[in-house]
Each structure stands twice: as C-alpha cells, then as structure tokens.
Protein backbone atom coordinates (compact mmCIF):
# COMPACT_ATOMS: atom_id res chain seq x y z
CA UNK A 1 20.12 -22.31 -20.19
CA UNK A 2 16.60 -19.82 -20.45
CA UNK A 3 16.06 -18.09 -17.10
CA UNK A 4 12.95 -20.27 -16.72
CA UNK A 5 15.22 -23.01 -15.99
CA UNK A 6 18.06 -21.33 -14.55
CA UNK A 7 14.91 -19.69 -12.12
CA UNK A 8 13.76 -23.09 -11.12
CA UNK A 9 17.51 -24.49 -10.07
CA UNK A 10 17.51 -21.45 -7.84
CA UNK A 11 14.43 -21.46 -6.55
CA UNK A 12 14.50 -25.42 -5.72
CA UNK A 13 18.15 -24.78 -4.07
CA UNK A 14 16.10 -22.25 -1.87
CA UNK A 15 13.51 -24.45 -1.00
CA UNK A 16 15.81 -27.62 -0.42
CA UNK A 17 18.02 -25.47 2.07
CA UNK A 18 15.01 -23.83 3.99
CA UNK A 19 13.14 -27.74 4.26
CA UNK A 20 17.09 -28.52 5.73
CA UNK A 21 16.37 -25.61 8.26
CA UNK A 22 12.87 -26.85 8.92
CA UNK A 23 13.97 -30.26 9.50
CA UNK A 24 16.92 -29.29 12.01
CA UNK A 25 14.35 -26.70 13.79
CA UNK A 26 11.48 -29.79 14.34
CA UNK A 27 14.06 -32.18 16.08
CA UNK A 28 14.75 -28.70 18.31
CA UNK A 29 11.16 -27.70 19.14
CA UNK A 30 10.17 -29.65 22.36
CA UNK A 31 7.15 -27.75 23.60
CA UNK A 32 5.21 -24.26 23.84
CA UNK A 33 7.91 -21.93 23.98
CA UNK A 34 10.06 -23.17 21.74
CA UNK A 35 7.07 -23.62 18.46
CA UNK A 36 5.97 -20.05 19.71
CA UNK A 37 8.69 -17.80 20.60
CA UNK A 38 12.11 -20.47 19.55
CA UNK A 39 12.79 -21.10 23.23
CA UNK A 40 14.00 -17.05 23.43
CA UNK A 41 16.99 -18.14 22.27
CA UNK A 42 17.69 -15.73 19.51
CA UNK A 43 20.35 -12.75 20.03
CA UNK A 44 19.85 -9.10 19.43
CA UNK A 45 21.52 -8.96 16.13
CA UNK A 46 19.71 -12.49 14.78
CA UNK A 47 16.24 -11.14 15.72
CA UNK A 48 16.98 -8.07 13.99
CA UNK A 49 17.68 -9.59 10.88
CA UNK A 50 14.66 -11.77 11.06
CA UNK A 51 12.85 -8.58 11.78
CA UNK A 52 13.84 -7.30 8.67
CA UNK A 53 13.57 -10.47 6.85
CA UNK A 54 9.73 -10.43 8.32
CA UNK A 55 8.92 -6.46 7.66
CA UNK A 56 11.03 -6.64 3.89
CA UNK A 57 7.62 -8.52 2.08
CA UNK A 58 6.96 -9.10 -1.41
CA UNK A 59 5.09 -5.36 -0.55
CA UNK A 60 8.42 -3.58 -0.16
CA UNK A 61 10.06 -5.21 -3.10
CA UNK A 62 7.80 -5.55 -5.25
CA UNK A 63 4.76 -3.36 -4.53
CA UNK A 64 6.67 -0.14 -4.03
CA UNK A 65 9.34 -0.44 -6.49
CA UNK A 66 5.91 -1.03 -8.83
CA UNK A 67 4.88 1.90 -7.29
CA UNK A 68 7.54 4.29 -7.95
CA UNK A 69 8.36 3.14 -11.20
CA UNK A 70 4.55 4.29 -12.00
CA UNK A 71 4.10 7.03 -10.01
CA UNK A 72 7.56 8.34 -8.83
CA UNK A 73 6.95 10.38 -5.65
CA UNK A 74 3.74 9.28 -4.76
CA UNK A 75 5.13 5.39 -4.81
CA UNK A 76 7.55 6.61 -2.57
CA UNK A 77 5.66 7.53 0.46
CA UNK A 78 4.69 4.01 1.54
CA UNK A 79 8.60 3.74 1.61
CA UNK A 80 8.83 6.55 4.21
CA UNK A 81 5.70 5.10 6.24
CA UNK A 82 6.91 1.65 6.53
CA UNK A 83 10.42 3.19 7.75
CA UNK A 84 9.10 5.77 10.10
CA UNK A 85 6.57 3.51 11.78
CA UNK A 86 9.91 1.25 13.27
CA UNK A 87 10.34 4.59 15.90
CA UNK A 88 6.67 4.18 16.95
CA UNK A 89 7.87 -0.05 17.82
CA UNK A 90 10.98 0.96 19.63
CA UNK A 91 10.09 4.08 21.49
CA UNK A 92 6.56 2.49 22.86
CA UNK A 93 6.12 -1.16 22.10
CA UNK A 94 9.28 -3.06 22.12
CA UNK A 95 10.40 -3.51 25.20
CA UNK A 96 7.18 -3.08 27.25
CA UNK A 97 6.07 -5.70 25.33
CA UNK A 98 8.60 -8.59 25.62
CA UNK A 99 8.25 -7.80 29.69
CA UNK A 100 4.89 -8.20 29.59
CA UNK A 101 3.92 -10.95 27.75
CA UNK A 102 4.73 -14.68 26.27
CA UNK A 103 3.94 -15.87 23.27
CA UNK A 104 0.76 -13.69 21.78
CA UNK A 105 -0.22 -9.88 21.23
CA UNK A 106 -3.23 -10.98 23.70
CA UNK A 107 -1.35 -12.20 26.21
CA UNK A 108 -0.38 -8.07 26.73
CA UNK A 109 -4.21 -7.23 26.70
CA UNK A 110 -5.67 -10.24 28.66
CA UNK A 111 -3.34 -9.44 31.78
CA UNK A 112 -5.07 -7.20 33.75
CA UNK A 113 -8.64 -7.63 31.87
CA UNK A 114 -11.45 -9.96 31.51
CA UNK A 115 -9.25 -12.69 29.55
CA UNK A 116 -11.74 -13.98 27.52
CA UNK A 117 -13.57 -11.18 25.52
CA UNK A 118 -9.79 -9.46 24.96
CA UNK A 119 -8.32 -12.47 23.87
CA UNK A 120 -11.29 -13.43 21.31
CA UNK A 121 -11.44 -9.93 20.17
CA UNK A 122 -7.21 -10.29 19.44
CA UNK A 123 -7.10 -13.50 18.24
CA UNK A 124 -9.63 -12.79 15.43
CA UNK A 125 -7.80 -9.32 14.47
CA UNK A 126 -4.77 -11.18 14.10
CA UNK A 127 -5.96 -14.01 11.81
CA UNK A 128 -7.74 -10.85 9.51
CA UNK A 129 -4.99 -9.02 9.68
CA UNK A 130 -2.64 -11.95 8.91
CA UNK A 131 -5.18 -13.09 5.52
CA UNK A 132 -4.78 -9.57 4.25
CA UNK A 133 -0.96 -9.73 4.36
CA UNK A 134 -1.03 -13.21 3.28
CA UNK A 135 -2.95 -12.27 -0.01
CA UNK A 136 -0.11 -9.67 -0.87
CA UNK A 137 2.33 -12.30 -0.86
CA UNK A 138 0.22 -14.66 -2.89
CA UNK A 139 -0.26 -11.76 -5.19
CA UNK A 140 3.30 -11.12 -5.48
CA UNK A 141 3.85 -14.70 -6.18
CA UNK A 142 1.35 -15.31 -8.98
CA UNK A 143 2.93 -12.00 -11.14
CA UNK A 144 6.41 -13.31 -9.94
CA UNK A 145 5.52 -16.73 -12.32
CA UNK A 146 3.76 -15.02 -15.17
CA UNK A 147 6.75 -12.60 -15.76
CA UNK A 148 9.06 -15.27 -15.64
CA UNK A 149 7.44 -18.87 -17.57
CA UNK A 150 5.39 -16.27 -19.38
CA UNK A 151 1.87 -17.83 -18.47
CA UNK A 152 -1.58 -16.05 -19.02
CA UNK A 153 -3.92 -18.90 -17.97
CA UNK A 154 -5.01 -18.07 -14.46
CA UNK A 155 -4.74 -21.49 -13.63
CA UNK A 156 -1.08 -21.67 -13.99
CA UNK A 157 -0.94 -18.29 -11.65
CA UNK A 158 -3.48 -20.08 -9.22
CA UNK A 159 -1.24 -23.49 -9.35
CA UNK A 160 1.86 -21.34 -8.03
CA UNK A 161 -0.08 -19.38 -5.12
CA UNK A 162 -0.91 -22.99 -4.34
CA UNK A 163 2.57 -23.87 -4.40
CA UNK A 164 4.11 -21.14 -2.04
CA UNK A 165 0.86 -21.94 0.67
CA UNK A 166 2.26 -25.80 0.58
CA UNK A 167 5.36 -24.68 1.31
CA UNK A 168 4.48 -21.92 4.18
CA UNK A 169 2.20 -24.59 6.07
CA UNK A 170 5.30 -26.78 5.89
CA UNK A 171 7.76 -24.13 7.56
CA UNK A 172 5.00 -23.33 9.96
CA UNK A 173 3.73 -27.15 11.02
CA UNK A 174 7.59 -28.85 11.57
CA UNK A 175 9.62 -25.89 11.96
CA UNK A 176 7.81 -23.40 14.53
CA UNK A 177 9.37 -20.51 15.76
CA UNK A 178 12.86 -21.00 15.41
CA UNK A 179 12.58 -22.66 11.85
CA UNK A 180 10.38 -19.67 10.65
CA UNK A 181 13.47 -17.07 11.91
CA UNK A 182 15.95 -18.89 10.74
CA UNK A 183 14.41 -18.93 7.32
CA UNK A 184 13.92 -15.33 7.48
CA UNK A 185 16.99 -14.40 8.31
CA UNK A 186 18.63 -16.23 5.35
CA UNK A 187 16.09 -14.53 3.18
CA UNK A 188 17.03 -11.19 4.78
CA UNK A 189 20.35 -11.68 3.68
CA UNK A 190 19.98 -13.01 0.12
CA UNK A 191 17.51 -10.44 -0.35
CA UNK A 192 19.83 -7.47 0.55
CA UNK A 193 22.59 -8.85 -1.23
CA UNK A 194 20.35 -9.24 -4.64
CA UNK A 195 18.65 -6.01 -4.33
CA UNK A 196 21.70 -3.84 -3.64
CA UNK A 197 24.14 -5.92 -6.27
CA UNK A 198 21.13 -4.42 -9.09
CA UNK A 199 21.60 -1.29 -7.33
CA UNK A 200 25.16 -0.94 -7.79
CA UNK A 201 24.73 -1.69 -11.33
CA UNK A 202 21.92 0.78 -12.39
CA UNK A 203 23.86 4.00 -10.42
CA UNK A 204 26.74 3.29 -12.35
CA UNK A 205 24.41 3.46 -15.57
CA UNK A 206 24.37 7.08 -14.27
CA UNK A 207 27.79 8.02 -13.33
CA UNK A 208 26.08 6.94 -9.62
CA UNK A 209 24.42 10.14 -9.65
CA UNK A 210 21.02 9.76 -8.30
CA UNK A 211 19.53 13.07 -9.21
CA UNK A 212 20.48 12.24 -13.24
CA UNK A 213 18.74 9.08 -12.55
CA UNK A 214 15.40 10.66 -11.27
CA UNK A 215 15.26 13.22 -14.06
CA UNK A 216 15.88 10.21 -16.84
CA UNK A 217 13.18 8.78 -15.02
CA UNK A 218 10.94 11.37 -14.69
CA UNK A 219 11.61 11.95 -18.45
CA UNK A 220 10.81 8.40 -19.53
CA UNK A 221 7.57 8.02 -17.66
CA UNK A 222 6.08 10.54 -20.30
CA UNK A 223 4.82 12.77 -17.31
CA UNK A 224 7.66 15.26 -17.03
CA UNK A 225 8.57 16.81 -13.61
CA UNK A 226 5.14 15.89 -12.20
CA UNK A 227 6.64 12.47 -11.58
CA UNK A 228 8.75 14.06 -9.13
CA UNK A 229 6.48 15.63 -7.40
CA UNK A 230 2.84 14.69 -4.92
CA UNK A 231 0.21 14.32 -6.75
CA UNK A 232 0.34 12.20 -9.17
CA UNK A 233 -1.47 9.03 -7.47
CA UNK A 234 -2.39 10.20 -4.30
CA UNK A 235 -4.42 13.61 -2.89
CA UNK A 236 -4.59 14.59 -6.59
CA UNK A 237 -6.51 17.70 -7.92
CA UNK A 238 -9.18 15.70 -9.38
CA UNK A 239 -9.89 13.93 -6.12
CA UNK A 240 -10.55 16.77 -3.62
CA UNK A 241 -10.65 17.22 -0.14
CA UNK A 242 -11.50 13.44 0.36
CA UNK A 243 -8.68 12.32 -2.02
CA UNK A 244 -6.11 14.74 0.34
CA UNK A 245 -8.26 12.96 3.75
CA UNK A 246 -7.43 9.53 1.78
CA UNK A 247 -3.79 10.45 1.74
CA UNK A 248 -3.63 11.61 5.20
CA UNK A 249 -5.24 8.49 6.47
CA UNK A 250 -2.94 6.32 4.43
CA UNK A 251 0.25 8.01 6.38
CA UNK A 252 -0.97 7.34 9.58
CA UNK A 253 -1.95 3.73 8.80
CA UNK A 254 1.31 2.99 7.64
CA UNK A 255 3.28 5.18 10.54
CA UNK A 256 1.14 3.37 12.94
CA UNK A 257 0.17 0.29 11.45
CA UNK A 258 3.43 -1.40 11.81
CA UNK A 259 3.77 -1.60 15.85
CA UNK A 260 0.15 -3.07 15.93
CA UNK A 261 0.88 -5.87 13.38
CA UNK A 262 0.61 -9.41 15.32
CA UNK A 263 3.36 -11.27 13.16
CA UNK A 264 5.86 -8.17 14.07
CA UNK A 265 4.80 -8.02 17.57
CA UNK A 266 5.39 -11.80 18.29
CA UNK A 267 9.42 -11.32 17.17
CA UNK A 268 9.95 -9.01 20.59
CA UNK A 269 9.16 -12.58 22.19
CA UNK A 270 12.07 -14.54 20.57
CA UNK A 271 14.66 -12.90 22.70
CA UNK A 272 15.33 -13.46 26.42
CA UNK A 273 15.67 -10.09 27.57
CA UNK A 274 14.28 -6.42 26.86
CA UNK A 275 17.22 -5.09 26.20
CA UNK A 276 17.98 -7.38 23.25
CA UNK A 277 14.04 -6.25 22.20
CA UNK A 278 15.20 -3.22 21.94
CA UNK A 279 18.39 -3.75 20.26
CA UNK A 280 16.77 -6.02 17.74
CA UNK A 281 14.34 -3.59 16.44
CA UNK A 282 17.36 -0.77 16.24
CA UNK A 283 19.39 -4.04 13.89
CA UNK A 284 16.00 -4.00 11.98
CA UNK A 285 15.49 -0.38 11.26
CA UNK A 286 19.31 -0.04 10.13
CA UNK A 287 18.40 -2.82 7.61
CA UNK A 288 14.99 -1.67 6.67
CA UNK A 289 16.10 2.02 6.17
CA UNK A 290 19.25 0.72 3.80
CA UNK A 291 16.79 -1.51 1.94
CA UNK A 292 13.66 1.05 1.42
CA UNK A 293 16.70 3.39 -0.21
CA UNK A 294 17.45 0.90 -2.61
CA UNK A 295 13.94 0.98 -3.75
CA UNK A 296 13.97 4.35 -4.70
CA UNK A 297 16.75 3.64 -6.60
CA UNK A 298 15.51 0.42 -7.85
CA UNK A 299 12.05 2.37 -8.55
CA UNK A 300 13.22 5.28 -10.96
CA UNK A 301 15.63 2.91 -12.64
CA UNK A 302 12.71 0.66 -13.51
CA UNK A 303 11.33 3.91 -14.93
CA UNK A 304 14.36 4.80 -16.81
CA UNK A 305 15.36 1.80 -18.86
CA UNK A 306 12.03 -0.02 -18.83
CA UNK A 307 9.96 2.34 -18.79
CA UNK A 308 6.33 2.83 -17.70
CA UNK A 309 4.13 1.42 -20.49
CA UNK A 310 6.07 -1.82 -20.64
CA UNK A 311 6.16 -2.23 -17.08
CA UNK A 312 2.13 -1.97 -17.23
CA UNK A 313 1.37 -4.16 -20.22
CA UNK A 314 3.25 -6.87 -18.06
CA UNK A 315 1.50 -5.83 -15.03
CA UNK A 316 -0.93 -3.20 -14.91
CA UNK A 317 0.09 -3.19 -10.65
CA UNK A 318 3.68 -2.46 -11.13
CA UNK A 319 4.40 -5.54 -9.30
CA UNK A 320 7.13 -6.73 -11.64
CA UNK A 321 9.02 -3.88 -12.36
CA UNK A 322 12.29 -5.14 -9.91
CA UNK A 323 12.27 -7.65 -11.98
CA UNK A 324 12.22 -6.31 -15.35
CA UNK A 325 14.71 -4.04 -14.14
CA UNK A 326 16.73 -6.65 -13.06
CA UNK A 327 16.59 -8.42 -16.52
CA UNK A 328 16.86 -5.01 -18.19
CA UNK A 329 20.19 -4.07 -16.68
CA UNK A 330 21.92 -7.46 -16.58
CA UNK A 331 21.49 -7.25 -20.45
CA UNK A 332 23.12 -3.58 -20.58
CA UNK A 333 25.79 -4.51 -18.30
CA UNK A 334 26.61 -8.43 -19.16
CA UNK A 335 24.54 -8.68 -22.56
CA UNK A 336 21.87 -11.29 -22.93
CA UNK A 337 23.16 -14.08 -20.86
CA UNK A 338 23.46 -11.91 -18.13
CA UNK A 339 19.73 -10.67 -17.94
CA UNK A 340 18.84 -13.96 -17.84
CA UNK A 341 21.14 -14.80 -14.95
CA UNK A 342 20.41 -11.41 -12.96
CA UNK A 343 16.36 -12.31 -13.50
CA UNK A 344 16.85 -15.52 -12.17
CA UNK A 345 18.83 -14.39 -9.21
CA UNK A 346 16.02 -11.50 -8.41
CA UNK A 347 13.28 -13.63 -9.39
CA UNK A 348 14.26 -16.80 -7.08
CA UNK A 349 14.85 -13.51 -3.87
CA UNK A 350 11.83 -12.67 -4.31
CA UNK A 351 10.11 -15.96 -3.92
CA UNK A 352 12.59 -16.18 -1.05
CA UNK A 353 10.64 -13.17 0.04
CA UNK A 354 7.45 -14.58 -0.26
CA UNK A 355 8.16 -17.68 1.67
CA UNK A 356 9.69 -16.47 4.73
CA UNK A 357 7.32 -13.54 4.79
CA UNK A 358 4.14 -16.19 4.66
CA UNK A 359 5.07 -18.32 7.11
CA UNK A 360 5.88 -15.76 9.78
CA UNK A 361 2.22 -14.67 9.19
CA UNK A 362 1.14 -18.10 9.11
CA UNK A 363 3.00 -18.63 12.62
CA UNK A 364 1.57 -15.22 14.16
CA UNK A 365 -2.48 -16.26 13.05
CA UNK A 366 -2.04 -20.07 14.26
CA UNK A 367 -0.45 -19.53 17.26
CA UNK A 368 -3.25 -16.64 18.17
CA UNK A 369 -5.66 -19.18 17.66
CA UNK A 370 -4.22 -21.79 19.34
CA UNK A 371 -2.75 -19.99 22.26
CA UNK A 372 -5.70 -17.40 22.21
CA UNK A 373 -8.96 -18.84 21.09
CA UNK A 374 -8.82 -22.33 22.08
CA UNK A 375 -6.81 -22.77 24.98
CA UNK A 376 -8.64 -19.49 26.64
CA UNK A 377 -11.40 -19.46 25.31
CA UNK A 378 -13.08 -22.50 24.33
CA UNK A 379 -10.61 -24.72 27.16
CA UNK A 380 -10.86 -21.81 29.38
CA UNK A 381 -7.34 -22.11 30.30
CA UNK A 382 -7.44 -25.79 30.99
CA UNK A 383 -5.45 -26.87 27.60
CA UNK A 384 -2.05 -28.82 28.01
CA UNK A 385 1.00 -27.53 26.06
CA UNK A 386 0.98 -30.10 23.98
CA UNK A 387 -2.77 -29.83 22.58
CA UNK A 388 -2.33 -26.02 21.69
CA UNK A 389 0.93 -26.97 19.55
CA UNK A 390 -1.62 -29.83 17.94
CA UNK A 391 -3.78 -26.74 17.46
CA UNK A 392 -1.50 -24.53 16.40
CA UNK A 393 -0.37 -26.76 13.72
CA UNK A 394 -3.83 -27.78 12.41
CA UNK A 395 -4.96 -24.12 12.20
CA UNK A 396 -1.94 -23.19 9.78
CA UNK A 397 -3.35 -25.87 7.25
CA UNK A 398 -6.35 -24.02 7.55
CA UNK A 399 -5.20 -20.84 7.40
CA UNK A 400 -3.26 -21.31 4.48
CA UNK A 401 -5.90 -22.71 2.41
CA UNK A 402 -7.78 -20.26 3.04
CA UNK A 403 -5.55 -17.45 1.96
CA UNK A 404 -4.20 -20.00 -1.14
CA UNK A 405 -8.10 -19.69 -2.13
CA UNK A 406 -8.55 -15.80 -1.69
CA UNK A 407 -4.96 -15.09 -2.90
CA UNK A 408 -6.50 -16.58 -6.63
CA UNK A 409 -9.39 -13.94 -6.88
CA UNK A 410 -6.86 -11.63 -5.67
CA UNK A 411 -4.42 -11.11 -8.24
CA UNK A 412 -5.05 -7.89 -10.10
CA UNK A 413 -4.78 -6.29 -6.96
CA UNK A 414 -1.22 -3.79 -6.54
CA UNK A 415 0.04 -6.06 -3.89
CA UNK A 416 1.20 -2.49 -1.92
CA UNK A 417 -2.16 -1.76 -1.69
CA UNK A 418 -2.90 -5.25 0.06
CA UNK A 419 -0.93 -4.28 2.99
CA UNK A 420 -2.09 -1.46 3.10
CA UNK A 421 -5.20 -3.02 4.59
CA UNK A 422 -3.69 -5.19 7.30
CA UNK A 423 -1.61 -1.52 8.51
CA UNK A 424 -5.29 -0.01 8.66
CA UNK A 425 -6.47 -2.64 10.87
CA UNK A 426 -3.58 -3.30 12.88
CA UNK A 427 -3.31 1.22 13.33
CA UNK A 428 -6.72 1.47 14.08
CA UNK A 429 -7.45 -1.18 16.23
CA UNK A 430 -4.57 -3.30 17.75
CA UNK A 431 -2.25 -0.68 18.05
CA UNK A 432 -4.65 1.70 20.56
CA UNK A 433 -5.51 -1.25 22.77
CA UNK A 434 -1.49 -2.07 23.02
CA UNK A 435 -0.83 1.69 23.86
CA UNK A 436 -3.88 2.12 26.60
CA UNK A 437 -3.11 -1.06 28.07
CA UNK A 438 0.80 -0.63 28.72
CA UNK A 439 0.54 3.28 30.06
CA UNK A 440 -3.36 3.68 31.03
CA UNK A 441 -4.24 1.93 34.43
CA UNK A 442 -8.23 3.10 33.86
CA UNK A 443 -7.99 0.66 30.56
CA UNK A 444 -10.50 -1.65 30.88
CA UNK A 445 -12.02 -4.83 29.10
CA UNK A 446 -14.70 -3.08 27.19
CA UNK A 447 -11.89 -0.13 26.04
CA UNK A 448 -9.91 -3.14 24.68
CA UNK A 449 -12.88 -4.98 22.96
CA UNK A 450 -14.14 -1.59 21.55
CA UNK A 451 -10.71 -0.74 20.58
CA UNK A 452 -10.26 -4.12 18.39
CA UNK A 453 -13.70 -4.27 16.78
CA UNK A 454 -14.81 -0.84 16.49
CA UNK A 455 -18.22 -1.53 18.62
CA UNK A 456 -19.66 0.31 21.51
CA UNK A 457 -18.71 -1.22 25.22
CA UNK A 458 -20.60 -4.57 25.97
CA UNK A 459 -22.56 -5.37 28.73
CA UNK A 460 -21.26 -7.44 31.81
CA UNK A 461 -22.35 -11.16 30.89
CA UNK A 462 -23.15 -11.43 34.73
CA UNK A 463 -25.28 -8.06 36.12
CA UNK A 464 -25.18 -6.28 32.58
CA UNK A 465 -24.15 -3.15 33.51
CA UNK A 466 -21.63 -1.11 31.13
CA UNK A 467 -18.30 -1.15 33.36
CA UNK A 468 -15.74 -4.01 33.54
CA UNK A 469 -13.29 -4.60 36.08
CA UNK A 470 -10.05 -2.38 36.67
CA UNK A 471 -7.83 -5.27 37.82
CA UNK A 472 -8.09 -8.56 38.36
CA UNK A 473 -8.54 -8.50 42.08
CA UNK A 474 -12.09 -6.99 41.49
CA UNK A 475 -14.74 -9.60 40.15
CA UNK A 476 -18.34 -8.20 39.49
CA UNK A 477 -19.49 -7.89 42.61
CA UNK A 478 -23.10 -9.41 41.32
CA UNK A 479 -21.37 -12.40 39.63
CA UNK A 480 -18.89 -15.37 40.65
CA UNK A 481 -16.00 -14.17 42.21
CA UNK A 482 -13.28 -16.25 40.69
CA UNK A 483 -11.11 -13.91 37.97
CA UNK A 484 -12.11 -15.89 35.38
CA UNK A 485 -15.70 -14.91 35.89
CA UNK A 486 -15.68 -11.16 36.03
C-alpha cells in the first residue's frame, strides 16, 4: 500500500470519528451556553488538553519545526514565545476572566462600558484575528497534500484548503462548543503521541544525545556553528537596528499575543469554576512545554537526515520538514515500508491538527459575531437565544469561505509567520483592553475602543464631548439616561 493511500485510510478514520463526536455533541447542545461555552461542563484536566489541542496549530508543528530545520536557533524562539506567553494567561487573565464573563472576550470589556462601541470594536478584532490564524492552517494544509499525493497544480492545493473549511464549518454548525473540545482533545492526544513516538526514534539515531544531534545538524545545514547561534534569520547584521527592533517586537507579540487571542480566551469559559480556569491552563502549559521540546528535537533532526536544501526544494517555508523527517526516519529505522507508514501516521496528525485547530477559530469568530455584533449591536440586546445560535451558525459558513478563499492566495506564505500576525493584533490591541479593564477602574469606553483599533478617543454620540462614562450608573448627563444610551 503507497502512503498516499495508507494517508487517506487514516485521515478518513479521523474524520469519520470526529463527524461521530459532532453528531453525539448536536443531540447535546440545547441552547446558548451549551453551542458557546459546552454547558461549562468540562473538568480541569479535559479543558487543559483541549487547550493544548487549541494552542498546538499546524504553526507549532509545522511552522516551527520548518523553522528550525532552516534556521536552527532563530526557528527556535517562536518556540520559547508561544511557551512563555501561557504565564502571562494564568497569572493575569485566567481566572479573572471566567468570573467575569460568559461566552465572549467582549462580554469582559462591555461590563462596565458603553456596550456597544466595545463590543463592535471586539467582535471585529476577533473575526481578523481569527482569518489570520485560519490562513496558517489552510497553509499548512495545502503543503501537507503536495508533500504527500505529490501535486504541483495549485488547484489540487486549493481543492484541499477547500476540503478542511467543509469540514471546520461542519464541526462548528452541529457540534458547538462541546463538539469542537472534544475534537481537540482527541487531536491533542494523537498529536502528542505521533510527535513524541518520531522523537524517540531520531534521539536514538544519536545515542539520545541531544547536543550530538544539534552539531550533526548544524553541520548538515551547510552553515556551521552559526546555525546554533541568533542571527541567522532574525536581528541579523545585514538588517540593522530595525532588523534587532523587528526581533524585539516579534518577542513581545508572541509573549503577549497569546492571552489576547479570542479562540484561547473563550476555553476559560468551558469550565464551571475559576479554579478549574486556572488549573486548566497549568494542564495546558505542562503539555505545551513537553510538545514545543519535541520540536527542537524534531527541528534539528529534520536538519540532520534531510537536510536543508531538500527540505526547501519541497517547500521553500519549511512547512514540511516534520514530515519528511517523519518519512526519513521510519525508512532508517523500519526500511521503506516503514517511512511510508510513519508519513502516513504524521501526515494524517497533522491534518488532525488542522481540523481541530480551525474550528475552534471558526467557533471563537462566529460566536463574537453572533453574541457580539448582532445580538448587541444591531438587536441591541433584544435577540432570543435561539436567533444568535441561528447566527452563530450562519456566520461560520461565512467565515470559512472566506478564509477557504484567502487561504488559496496564501500559500507560499511560512505558515509561522501567519500567526505571527494574529499574536500582533491580539498583543497590541485585545490584550491591553483585557488588562485595563480587569485592574484599572478609570478604564473607560473610549480607552477600550482606542485600545482595539489603534484610533484616537471618539466623541460622545449624544453631547460630543471626549469622555465616556466610568460605570454604568452614570449616563451622559446631556443624553438619555437609560445605560444603553450613554
């Protein structure tokens, strides 16, 4: 059997049992709470995994293993960003959070502010921020199928992003919620148990000694010990003082990014009580920190036996080297049959990846929309339960073709470098609003608008002047005096 083949069983056996999971969550979602937040029925130890399952995206396995495997040290400092920004979550969002709100990142920002402006100025960071992860996925997805079935035609790349959107808008539209984490946490679990198994077998390549491994690596990449050290992709000589300001700002989007990202932020909502919050995100940095090890490892050993220049003439992004590596090994270890079974296995993960990843951000942007824009906005609070779940489920088909249709003019992009965007925009505007609104009772509704959209403060709609209530006991005093007026 070729590993296309043997690929497509396992993929298809992933897809049947996630529809299963789908299926059993739609007979079990009954109204708002449970498509939004799975009836807060989810333990510590579950949401943690689903965390993990959410945060581990085709970025981290593929992007960043890419990364290394091209650039050694560089490649790994989105590794140590991604893993450092989980202290931000639990030491200043986590809990606060889940106490404070009930379904949305807005519903944090809209509770002692004008409602409307916050919650129009959330609801459309989420959806951007939400497209720009999508299109990493898709990415991932597209160079997952030309590695494998060993298509150039863009159409057959664009016919497979198409694919994985179908599928997402599925998870999203019947299962809600509590299909969505359920399907992550299954991933979360195949994909440890994939990417550590090719672990295992590339340290004991090298007597399991990881410093022989970097220096084979380092060796192989044709660039000597200046693969092991900064400088090499990022804050290089060449670039200056604005590549080293490049680098700088890169850290703190990813360090900070991660705490302000809506489809990350809406997990804290899945469990009943703060405490669990809290012990969920300290489940999903144990899991996270294991994982982003084993893509150092799984980075230099893509370096070592594959070696750069193939790993670029398949993809010039990188984005298949855990993959080739995976092939690469199984033949060393198990001979030919067993590359094609360990490419398969990897290869069918990280599709897993892409799913459960995708519809988690399909989840966060639709339910923003629906819970944010139209039942606040445009029904000023007058929607029923029912018609923002209607929403909510139209918006994902819309959502998803519209990242299906950027994900296609997308694809040369390092997918890495994708998320990098939606951390930028979720560090340097959701996160500050988040932080001034839990511990800064002067925060007010033209802070938070600013804060999200990068603007100066607006006027008041009613007497125009530049200061917004502190609370909602205090309307305008020159406008209506309801709190939906101020």
């Amino acid at each position: 059997m070729s590993h296309e083949t043997l690929s497509i069983l396992l993929f298809l056996t992933f897809v049947a049992a996630t529809l299963a999971i789908t299926v059993w969550a739609s007979r079990n979602t009954k109204d708002a709470t449970d498509f939004y937040a799975g009836g807060r029925s989810f333990s510590g130890v579950q949401n943690g995994l689903a965390i993990g399952g959410d945060y581990m995206s085709a970025a981290s396995f593929l992007g960043i293993a890419g990364l290394i495997a091209l650039y050694g040290y560089d490649g790994f400092l989105y590794s140590i960003g991604f893993l450092v920004a989980w202290l931000v979550a639990l030491l200043l969002v986590a809990e606060l959070l889940r106490n404070s709100g009930r379904f949305t990142m807005a519903d944090v920002l809209a509770f002692r502010m004008s409602p409307r402006p916050v919650r129009t100025a959330a609801g459309v960071s989420t959806i951007v921020v939400s497209i720009f992860y999508l299109l990493a996925q898709m990415v991932g997805a597209g160079a997952l199928v030309a590695l494998l079935f060993g298509f150039t035609s863009e159409f057959a790349k664009g016919a497979t992003i198409a694919l994985v959107g179908v599928l997402m808008i599925v998870y999203v539209v019947f299962g809600g919620m509590k299909g969505t984490t359920w399907v992550q946490i299954v991933k979360a679990v195949l994909l440890m148990t994939g990417a550590t198994l090719v672990t295992i077998l590339v340290l004991g390549q090298f007597g399991f000694n990881v410093l022989g491994l970097m220096q084979d690596a380092a060796d192989q990449s044709g660039k000597g010990d200046a693969f092991l050290e900064p400088g090499l992709r990022y804050g290089t000589e060449e670039s200056g003082l604005s590549g080293k300001l490049d680098l700088v700002s890169l850290g703190l989007a990813l360090v900070l990014g991660t705490a302000g990202l809506p489809h990350i932020l809406i997990r804290f909502y899945t469990v009943p009580t703060a405490r669990d919050a809290r012990k969920s995100v300290l489940w999903g940095i144990g899991i996270i920190g294991v994982f982003y090890l084993i893509t150092l490892v799984l980075g230099f050993g893509a370096a070592a036996l594959v070696g750069s220049e193939e790993i670029r003439a398949t993809n010039a992004a990188g984005n298949t080297a855990a993959p080739q590596l995976a092939e690469r090994i199984g033949e060393i270890v198990f001979g030919d049959v067993g590359g094609t079974i360990l490419l398969a296995v990897i290869a069918a993960v990280a599709f897993a990846t892409i799913l459960a990843v995708v519809a988690g951000l399909t989840l966060a942007s639709s339910s923003s929309y629906a819970h944010d824009l139209y039942a606040h906005v445009f029904k000023r609070g007058k929607a029923t339960e029912r018609d923002e779940v209607r929403v909510a489920r139209i918006s994902a088909f819309v959502i998803g073709a519209v990242a299906i249709v950027l994900g296609i003019f997308a694809q040369r992009l390092n997918v890495a470098f994708l998320v990098a965007l939606a951390f930028a925009v979720a560090a340097s505007g959701n996160l500050p609003a988040i932080l001034y609104s839990l511990f800064w009772k002067r925060f007010n509704t033209a802070g938070a608008v600013s804060a999200i959209y990068g603007v100066s403060a607006r006027r008041c709609s009613w007497c125009s002047s530049r200061r917004s209530c502190r609370a909602p006991t205090r309307p305008c005093s020159r406008g209506p005096t309801s709190t939906g007026s101020r």
